[in-house]
C-alpha atoms as a PDB file:
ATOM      1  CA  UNK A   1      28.035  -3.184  25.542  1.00  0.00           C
ATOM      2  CA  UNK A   2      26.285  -4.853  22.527  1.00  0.00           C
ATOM      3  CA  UNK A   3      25.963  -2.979  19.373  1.00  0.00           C
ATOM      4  CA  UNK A   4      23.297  -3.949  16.819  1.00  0.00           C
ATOM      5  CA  UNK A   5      24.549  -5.518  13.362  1.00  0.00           C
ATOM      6  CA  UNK A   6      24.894  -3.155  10.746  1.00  0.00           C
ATOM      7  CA  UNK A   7      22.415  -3.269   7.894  1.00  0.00           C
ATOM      8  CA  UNK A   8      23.569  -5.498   4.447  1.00  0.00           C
ATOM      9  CA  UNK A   9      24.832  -3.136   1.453  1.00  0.00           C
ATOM     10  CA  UNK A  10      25.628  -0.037   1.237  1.00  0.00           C
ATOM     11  CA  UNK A  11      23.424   2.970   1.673  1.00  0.00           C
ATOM     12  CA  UNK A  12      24.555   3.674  -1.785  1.00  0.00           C
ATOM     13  CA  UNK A  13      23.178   0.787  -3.415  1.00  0.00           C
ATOM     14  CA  UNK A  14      19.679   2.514  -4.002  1.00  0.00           C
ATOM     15  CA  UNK A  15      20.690   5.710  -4.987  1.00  0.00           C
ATOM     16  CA  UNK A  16      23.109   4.086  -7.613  1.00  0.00           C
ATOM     17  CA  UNK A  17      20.071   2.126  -8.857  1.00  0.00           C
ATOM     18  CA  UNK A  18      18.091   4.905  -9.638  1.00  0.00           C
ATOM     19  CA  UNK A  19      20.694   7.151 -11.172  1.00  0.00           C
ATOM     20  CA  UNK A  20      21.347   3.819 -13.655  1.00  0.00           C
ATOM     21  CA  UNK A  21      17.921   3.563 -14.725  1.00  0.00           C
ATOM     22  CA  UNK A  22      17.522   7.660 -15.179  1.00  0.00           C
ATOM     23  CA  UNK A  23      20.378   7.361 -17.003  1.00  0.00           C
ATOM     24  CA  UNK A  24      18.784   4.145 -19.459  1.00  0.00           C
ATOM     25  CA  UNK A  25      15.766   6.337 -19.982  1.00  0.00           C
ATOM     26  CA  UNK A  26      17.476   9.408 -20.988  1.00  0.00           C
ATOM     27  CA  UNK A  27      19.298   7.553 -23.182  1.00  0.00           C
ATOM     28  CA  UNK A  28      16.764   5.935 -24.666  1.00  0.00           C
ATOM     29  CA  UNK A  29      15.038   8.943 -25.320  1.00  0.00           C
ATOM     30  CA  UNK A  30      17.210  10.449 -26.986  1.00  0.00           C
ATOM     31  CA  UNK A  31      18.466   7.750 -29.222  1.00  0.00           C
ATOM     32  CA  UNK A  32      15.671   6.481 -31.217  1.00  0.00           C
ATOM     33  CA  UNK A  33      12.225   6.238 -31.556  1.00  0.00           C
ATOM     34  CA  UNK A  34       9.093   4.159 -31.421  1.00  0.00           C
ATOM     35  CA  UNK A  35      10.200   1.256 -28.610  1.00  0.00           C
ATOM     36  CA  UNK A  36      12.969   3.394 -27.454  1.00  0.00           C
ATOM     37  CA  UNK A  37      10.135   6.457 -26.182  1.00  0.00           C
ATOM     38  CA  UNK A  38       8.110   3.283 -24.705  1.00  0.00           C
ATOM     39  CA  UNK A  39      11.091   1.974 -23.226  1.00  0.00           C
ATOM     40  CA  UNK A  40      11.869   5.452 -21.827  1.00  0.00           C
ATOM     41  CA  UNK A  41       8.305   6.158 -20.631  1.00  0.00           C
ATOM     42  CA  UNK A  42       8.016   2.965 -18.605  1.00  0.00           C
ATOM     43  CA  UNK A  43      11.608   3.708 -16.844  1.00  0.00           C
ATOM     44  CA  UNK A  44      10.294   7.015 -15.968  1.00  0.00           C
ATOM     45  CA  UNK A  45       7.164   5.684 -14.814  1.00  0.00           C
ATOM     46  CA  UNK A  46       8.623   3.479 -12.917  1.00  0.00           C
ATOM     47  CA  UNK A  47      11.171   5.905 -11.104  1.00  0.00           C
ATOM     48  CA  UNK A  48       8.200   8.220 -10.618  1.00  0.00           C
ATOM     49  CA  UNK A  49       6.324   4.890  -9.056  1.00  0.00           C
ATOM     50  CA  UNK A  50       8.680   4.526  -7.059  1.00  0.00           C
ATOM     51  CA  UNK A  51       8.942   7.710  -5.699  1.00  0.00           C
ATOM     52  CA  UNK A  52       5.392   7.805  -4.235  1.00  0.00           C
ATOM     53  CA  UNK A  53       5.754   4.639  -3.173  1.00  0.00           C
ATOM     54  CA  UNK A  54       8.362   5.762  -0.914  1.00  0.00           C
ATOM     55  CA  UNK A  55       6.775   8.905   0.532  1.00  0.00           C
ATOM     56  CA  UNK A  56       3.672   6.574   1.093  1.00  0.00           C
ATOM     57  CA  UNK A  57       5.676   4.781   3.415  1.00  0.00           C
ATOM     58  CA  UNK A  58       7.484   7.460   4.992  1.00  0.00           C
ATOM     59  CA  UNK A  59       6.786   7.469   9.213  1.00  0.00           C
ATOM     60  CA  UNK A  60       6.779  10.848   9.793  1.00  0.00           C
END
């Protein structure tokens, strides 16, 4: 009986990721302004970038 190697990290590693950068750009929105909103905007971007990457690749 041979079982395959599990997979490095944990399948929490991405999720945690993304809820850390959410919670940079909310908090950069809401505590100043001018390179704070960029700063906020490209984090959200990013996360939303990331998203459609990810259905893009989905097999189904």
């Amino acid at each position: 009986m041979s079982r395959t190697p599990a997979p490095n990290g944990s399948p929490f590693t991405a999720p945690a990721w993304i809820a850390a950068a959410s919670l940079l750009g909310l908090v950069s929105a809401l505590v100043g302004d001018g390179v704070f909103d960029v700063a906020s905007w490209v984090v959200f971007a990013a996360l939303i970038g990331l998203v459609v990457r990810a259905w893009g690749k989905r097999t189904r």
